[in-house]
PDB file of N, CA and C in Angstrom:
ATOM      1  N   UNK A   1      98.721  96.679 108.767  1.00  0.00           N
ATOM      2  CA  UNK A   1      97.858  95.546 108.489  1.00  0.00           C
ATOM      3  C   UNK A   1      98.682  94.368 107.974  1.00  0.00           C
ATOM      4  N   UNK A   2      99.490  94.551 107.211  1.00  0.00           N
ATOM      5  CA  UNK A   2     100.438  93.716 106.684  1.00  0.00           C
ATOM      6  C   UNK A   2     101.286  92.879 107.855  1.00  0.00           C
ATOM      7  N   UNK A   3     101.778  93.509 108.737  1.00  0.00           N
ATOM      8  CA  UNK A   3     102.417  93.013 109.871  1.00  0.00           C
ATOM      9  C   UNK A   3     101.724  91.798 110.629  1.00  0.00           C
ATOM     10  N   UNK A   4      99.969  91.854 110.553  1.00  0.00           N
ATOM     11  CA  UNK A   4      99.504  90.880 111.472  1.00  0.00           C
ATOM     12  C   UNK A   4      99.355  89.526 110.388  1.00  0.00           C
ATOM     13  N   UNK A   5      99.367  89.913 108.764  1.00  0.00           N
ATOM     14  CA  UNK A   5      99.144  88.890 108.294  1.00  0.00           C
ATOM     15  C   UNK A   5     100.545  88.182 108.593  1.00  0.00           C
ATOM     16  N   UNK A   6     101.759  89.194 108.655  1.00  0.00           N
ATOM     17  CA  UNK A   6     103.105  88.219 108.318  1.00  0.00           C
ATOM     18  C   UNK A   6     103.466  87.424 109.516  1.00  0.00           C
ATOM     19  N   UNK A   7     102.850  88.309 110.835  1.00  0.00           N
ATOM     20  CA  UNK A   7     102.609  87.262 111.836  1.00  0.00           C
ATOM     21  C   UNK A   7     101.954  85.933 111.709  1.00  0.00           C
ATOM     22  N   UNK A   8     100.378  86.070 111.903  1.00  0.00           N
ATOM     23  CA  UNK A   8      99.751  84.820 111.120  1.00  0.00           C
ATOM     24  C   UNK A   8     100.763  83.716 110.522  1.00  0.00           C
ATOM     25  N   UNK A   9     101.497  84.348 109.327  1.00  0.00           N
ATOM     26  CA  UNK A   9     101.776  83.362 108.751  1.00  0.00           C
ATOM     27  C   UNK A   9     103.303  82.597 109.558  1.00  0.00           C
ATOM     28  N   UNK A  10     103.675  83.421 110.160  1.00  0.00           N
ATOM     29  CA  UNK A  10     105.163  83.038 110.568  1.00  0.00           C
ATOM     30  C   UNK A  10     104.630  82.280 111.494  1.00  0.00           C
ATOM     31  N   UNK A  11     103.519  82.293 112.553  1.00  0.00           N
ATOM     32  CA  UNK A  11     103.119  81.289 113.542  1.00  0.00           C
ATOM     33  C   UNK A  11     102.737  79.619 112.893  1.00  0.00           C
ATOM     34  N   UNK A  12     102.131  79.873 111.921  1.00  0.00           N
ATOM     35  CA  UNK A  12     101.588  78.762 110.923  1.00  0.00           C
ATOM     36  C   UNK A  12     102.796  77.965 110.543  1.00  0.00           C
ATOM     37  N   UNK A  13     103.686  78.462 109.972  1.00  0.00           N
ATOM     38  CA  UNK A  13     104.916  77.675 109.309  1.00  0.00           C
ATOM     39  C   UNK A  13     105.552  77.498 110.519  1.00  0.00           C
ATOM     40  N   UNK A  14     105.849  78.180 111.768  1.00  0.00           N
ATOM     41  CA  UNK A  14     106.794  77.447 112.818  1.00  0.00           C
ATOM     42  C   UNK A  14     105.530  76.486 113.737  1.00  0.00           C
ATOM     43  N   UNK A  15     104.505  76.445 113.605  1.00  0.00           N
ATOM     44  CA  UNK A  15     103.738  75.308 114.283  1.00  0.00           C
ATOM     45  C   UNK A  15     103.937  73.758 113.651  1.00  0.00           C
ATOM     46  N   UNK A  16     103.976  74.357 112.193  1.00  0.00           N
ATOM     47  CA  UNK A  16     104.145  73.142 111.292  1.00  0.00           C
ATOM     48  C   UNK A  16     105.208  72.510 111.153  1.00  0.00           C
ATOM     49  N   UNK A  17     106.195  73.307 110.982  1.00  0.00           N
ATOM     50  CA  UNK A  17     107.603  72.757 111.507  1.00  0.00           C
ATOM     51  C   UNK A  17     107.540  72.464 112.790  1.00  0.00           C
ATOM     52  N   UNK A  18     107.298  72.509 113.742  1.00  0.00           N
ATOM     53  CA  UNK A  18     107.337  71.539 114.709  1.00  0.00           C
ATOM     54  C   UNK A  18     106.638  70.495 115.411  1.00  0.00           C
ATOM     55  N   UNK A  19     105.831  70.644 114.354  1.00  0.00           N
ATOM     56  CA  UNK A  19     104.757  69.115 114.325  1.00  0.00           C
ATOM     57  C   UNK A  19     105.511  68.148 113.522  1.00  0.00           C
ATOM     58  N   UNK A  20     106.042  68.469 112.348  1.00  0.00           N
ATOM     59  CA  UNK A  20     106.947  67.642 111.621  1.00  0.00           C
ATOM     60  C   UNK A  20     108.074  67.564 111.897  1.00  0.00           C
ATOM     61  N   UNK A  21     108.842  67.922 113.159  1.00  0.00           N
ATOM     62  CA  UNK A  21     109.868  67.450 113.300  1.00  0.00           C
ATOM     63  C   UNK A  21     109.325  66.731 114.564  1.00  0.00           C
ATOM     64  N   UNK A  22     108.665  67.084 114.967  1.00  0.00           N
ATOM     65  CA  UNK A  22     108.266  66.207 116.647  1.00  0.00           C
ATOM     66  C   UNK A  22     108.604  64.776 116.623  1.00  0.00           C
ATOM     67  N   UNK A  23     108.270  63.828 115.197  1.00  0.00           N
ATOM     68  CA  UNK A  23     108.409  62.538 115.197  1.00  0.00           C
ATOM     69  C   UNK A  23     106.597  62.411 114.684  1.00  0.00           C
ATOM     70  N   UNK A  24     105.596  62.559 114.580  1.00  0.00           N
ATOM     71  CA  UNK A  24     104.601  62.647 114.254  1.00  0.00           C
ATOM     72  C   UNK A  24     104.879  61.441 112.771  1.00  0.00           C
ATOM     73  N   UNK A  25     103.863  60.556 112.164  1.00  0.00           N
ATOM     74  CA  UNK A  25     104.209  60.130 111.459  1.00  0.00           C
ATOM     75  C   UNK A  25     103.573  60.803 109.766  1.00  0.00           C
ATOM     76  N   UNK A  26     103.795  60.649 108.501  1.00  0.00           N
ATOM     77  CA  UNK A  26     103.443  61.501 107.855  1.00  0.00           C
ATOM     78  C   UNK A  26     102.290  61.610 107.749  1.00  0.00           C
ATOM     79  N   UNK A  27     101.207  60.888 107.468  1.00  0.00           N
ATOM     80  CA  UNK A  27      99.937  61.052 107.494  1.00  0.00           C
ATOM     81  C   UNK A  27      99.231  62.135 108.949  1.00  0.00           C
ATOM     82  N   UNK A  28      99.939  62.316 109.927  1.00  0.00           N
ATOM     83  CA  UNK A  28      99.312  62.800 110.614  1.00  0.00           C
ATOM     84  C   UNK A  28      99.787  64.367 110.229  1.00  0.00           C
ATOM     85  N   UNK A  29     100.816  64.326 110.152  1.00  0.00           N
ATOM     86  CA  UNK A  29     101.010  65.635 110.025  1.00  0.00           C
ATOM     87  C   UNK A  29     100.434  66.600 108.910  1.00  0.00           C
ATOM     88  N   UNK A  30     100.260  65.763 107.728  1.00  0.00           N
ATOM     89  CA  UNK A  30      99.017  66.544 106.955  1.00  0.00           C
ATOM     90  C   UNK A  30      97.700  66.705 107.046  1.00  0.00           C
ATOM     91  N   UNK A  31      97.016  65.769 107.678  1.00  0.00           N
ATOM     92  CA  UNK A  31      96.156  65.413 108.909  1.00  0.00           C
ATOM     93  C   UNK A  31      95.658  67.107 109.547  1.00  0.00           C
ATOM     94  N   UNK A  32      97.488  67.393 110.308  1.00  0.00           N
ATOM     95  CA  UNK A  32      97.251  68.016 111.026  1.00  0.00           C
ATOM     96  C   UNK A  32      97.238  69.617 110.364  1.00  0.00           C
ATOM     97  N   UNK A  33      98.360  69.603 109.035  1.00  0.00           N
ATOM     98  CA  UNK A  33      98.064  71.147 108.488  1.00  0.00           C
ATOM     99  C   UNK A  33      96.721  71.059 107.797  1.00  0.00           C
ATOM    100  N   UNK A  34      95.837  69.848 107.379  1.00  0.00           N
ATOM    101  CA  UNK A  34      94.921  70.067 107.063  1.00  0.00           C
ATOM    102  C   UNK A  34      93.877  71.026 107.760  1.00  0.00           C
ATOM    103  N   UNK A  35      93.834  70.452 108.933  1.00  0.00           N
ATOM    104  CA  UNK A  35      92.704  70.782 110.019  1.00  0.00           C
ATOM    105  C   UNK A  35      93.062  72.335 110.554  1.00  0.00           C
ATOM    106  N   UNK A  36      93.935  72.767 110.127  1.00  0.00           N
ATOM    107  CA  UNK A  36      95.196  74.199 110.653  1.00  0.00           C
ATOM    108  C   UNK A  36      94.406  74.854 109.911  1.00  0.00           C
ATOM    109  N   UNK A  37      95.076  74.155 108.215  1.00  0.00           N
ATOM    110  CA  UNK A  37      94.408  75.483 107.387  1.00  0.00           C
ATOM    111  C   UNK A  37      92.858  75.962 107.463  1.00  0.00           C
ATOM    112  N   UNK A  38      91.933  74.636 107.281  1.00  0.00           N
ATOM    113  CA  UNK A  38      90.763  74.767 107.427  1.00  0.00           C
ATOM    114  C   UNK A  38      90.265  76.028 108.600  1.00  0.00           C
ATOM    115  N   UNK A  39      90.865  75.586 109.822  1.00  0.00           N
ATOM    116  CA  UNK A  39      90.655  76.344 110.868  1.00  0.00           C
ATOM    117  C   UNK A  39      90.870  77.410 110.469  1.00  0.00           C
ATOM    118  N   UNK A  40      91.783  78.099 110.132  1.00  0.00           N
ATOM    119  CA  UNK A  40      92.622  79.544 109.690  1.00  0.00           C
ATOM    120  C   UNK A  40      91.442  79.944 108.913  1.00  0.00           C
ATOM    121  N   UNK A  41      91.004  79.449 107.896  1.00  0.00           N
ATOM    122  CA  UNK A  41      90.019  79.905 106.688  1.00  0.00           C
ATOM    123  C   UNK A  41      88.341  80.089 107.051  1.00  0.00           C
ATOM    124  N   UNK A  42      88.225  79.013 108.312  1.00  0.00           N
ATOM    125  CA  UNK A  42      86.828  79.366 108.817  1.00  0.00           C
ATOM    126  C   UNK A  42      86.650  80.419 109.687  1.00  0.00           C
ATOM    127  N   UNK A  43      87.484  80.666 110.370  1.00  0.00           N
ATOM    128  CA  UNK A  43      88.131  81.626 110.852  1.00  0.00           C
ATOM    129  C   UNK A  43      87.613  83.037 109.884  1.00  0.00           C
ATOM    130  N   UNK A  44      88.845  83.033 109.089  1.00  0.00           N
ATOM    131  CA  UNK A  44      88.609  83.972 108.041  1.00  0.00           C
ATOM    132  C   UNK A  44      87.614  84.705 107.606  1.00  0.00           C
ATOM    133  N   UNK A  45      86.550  83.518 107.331  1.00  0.00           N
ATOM    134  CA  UNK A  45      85.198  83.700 106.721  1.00  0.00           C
ATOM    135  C   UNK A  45      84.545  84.451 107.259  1.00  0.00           C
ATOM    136  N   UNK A  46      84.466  83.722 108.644  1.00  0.00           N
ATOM    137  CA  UNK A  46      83.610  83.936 110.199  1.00  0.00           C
ATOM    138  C   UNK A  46      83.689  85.710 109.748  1.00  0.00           C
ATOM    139  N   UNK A  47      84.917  85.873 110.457  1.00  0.00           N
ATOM    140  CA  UNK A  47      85.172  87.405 110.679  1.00  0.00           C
ATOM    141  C   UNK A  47      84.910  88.289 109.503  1.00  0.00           C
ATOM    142  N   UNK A  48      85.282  87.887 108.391  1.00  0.00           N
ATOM    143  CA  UNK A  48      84.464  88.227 107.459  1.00  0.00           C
ATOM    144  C   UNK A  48      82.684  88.550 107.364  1.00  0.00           C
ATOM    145  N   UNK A  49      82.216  87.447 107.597  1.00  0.00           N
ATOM    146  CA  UNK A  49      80.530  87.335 107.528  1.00  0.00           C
ATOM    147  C   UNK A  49      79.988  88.757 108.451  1.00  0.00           C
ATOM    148  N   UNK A  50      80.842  88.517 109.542  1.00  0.00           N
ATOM    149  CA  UNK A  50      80.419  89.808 110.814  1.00  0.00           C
ATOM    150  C   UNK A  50      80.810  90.969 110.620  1.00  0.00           C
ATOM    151  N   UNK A  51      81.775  91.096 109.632  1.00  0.00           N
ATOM    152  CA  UNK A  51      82.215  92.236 109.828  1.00  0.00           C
ATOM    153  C   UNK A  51      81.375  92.931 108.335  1.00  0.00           C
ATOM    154  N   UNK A  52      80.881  92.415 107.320  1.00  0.00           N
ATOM    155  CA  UNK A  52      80.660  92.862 105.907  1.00  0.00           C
ATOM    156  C   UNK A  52      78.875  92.702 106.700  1.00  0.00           C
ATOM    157  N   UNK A  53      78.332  91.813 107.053  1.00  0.00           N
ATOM    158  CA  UNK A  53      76.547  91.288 106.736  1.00  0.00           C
ATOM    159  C   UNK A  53      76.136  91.618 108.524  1.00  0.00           C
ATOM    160  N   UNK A  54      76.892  91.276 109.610  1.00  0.00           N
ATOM    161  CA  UNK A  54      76.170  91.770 110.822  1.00  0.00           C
ATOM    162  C   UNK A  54      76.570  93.060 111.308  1.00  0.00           C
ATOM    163  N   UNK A  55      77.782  93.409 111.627  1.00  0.00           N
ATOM    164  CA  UNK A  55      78.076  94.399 112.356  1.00  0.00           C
ATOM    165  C   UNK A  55      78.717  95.285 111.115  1.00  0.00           C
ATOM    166  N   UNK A  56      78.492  95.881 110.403  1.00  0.00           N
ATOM    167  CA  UNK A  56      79.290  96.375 109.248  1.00  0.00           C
ATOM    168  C   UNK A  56      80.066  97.780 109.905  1.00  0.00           C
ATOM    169  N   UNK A  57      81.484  97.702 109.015  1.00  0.00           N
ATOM    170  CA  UNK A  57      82.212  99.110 109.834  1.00  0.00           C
ATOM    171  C   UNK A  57      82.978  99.699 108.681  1.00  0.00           C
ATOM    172  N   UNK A  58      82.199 100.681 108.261  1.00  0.00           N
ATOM    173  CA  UNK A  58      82.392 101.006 106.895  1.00  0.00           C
ATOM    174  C   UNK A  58      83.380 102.722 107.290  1.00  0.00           C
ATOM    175  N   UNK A  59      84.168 103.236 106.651  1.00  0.00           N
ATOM    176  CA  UNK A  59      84.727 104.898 107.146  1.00  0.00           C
ATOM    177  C   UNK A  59      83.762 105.453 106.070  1.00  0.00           C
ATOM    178  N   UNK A  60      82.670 105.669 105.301  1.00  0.00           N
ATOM    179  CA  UNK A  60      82.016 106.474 104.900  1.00  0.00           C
ATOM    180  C   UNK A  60      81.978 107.753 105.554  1.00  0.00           C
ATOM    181  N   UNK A  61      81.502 107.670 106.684  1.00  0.00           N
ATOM    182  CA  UNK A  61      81.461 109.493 106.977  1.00  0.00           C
ATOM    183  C   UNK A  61      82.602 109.979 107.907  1.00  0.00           C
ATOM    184  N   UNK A  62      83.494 109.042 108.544  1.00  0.00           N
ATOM    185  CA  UNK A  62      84.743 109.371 108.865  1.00  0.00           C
ATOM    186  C   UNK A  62      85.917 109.793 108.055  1.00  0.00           C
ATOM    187  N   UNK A  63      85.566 109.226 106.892  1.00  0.00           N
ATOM    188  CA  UNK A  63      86.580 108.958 105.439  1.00  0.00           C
ATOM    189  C   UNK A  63      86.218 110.739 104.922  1.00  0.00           C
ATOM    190  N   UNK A  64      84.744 110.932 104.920  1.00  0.00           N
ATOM    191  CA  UNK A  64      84.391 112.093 103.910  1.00  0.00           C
ATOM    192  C   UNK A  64      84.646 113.270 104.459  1.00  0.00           C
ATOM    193  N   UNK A  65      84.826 113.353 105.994  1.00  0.00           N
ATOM    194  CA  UNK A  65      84.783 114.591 106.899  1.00  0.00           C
ATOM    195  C   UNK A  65      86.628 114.048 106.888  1.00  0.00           C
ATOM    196  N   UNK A  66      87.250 113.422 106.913  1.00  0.00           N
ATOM    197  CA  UNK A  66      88.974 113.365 106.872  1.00  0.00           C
ATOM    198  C   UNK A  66      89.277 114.135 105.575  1.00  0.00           C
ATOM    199  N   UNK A  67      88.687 113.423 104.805  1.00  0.00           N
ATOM    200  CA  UNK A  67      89.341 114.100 103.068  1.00  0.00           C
ATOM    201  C   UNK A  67      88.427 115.508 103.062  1.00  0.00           C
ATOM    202  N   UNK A  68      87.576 115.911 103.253  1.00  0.00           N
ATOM    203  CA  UNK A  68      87.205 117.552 103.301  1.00  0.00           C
ATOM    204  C   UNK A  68      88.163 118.185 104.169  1.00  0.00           C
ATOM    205  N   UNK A  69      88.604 117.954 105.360  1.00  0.00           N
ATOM    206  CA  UNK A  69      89.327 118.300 106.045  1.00  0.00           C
ATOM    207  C   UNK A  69      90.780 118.913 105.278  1.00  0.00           C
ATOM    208  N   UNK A  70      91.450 117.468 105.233  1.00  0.00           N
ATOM    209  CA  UNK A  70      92.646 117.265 104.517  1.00  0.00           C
ATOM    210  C   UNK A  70      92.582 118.569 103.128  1.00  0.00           C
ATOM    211  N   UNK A  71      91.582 118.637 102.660  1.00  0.00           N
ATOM    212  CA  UNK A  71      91.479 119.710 101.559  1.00  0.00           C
ATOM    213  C   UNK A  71      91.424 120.809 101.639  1.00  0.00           C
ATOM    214  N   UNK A  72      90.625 120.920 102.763  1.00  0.00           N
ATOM    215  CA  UNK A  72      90.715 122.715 103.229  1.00  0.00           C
ATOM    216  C   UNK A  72      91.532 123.053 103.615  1.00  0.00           C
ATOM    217  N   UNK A  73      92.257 122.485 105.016  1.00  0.00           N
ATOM    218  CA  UNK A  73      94.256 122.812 105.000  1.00  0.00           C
ATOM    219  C   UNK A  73      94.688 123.242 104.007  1.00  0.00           C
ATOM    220  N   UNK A  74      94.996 122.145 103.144  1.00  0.00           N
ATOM    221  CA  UNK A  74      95.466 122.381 101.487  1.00  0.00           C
ATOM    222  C   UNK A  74      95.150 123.465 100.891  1.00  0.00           C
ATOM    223  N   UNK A  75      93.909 123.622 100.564  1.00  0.00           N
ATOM    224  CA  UNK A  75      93.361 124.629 100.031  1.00  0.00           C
ATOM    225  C   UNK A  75      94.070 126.114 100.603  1.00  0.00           C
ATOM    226  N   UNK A  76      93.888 126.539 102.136  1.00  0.00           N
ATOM    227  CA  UNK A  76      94.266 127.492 102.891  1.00  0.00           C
ATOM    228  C   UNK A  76      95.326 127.472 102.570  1.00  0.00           C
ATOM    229  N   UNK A  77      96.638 126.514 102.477  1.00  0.00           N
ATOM    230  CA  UNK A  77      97.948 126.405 102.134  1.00  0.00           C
ATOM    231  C   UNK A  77      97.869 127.139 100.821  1.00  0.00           C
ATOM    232  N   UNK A  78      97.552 126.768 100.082  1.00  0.00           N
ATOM    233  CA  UNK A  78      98.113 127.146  98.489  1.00  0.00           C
ATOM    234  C   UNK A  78      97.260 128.791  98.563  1.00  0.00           C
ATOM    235  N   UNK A  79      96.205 128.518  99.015  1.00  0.00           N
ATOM    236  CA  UNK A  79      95.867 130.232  98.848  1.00  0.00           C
ATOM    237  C   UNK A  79      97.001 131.613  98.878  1.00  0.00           C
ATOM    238  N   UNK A  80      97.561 131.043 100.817  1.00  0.00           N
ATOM    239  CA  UNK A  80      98.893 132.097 100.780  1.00  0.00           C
ATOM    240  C   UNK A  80     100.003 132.177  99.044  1.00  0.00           C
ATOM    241  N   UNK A  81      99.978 131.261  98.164  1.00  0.00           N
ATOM    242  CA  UNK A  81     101.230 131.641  97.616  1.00  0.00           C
ATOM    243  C   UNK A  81     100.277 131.597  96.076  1.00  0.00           C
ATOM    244  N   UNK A  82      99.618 131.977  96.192  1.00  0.00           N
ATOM    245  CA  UNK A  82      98.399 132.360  94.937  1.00  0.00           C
ATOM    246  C   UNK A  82      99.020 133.685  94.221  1.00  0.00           C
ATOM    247  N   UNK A  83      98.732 135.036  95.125  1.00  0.00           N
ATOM    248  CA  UNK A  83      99.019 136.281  94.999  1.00  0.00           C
ATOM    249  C   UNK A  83     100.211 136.016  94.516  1.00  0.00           C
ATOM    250  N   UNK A  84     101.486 135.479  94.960  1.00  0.00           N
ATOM    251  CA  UNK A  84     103.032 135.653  94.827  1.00  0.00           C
ATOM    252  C   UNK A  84     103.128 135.152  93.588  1.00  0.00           C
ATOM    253  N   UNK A  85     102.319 133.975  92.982  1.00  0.00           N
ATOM    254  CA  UNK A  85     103.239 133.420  91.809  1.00  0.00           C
ATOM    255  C   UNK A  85     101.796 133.678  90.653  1.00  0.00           C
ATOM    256  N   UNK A  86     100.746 134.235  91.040  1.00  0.00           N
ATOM    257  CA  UNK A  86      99.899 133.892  89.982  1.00  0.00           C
ATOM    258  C   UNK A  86      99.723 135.573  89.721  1.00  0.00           C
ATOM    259  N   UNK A  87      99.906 136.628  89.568  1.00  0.00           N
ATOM    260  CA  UNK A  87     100.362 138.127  89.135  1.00  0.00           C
ATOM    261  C   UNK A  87     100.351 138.579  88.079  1.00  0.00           C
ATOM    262  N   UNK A  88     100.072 139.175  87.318  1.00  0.00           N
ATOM    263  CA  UNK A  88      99.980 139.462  86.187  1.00  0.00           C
ATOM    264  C   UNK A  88     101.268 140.315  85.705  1.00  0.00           C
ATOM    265  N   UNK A  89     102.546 139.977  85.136  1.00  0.00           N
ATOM    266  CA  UNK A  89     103.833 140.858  85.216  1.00  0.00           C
ATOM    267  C   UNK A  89     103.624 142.120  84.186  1.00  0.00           C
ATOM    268  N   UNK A  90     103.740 143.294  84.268  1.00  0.00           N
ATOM    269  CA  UNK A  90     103.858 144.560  83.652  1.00  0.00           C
ATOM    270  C   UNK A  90     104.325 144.393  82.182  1.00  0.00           C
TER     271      UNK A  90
END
């Protein structure tokens, strides 16, 4: 997940650098990261709004049947070495 933000951002700073070196004069070019960031953030929201209030995609019962899972392995694992180390010595 981290990877697409560091993308994101590496596209953002080399767009901007080359709006400001293009020759652009200064007002435009803040102008122009203005209207960038905005975009980026409505953006943001957007996908946000749809993903939390319309289409919600929650791992609740994917999450609960993974970690029961994940436990019973476990569980079966440690059982085998129960007998060996838990013994009552003479």
């Amino acid at each position: 997940m981290k990877a697409r933000y560091d993308y994101g951002l590496l596209i953002f700073i080399l767009t901007f650098c080359l709006i400001s070196v293009s020759g652009y004069r200064d007002e435009e070019v803040l102008e122009m990261a203005h209207k960038r960031v905005s975009t980026i953030l409505l953006g943001g929201f957007t996908a946000l709004f749809v993903c939390i209030f319309i289409y919600p995609v929650w791992a609740g019962d994917d999450l609960h049947s993974s970690a029961a899972n994940n436990l019973e392995k476990l569980a079966s694992f440690l059982e085998g070495f129960g007998d060996e180390y838990f013994t009552k010595s003479n």
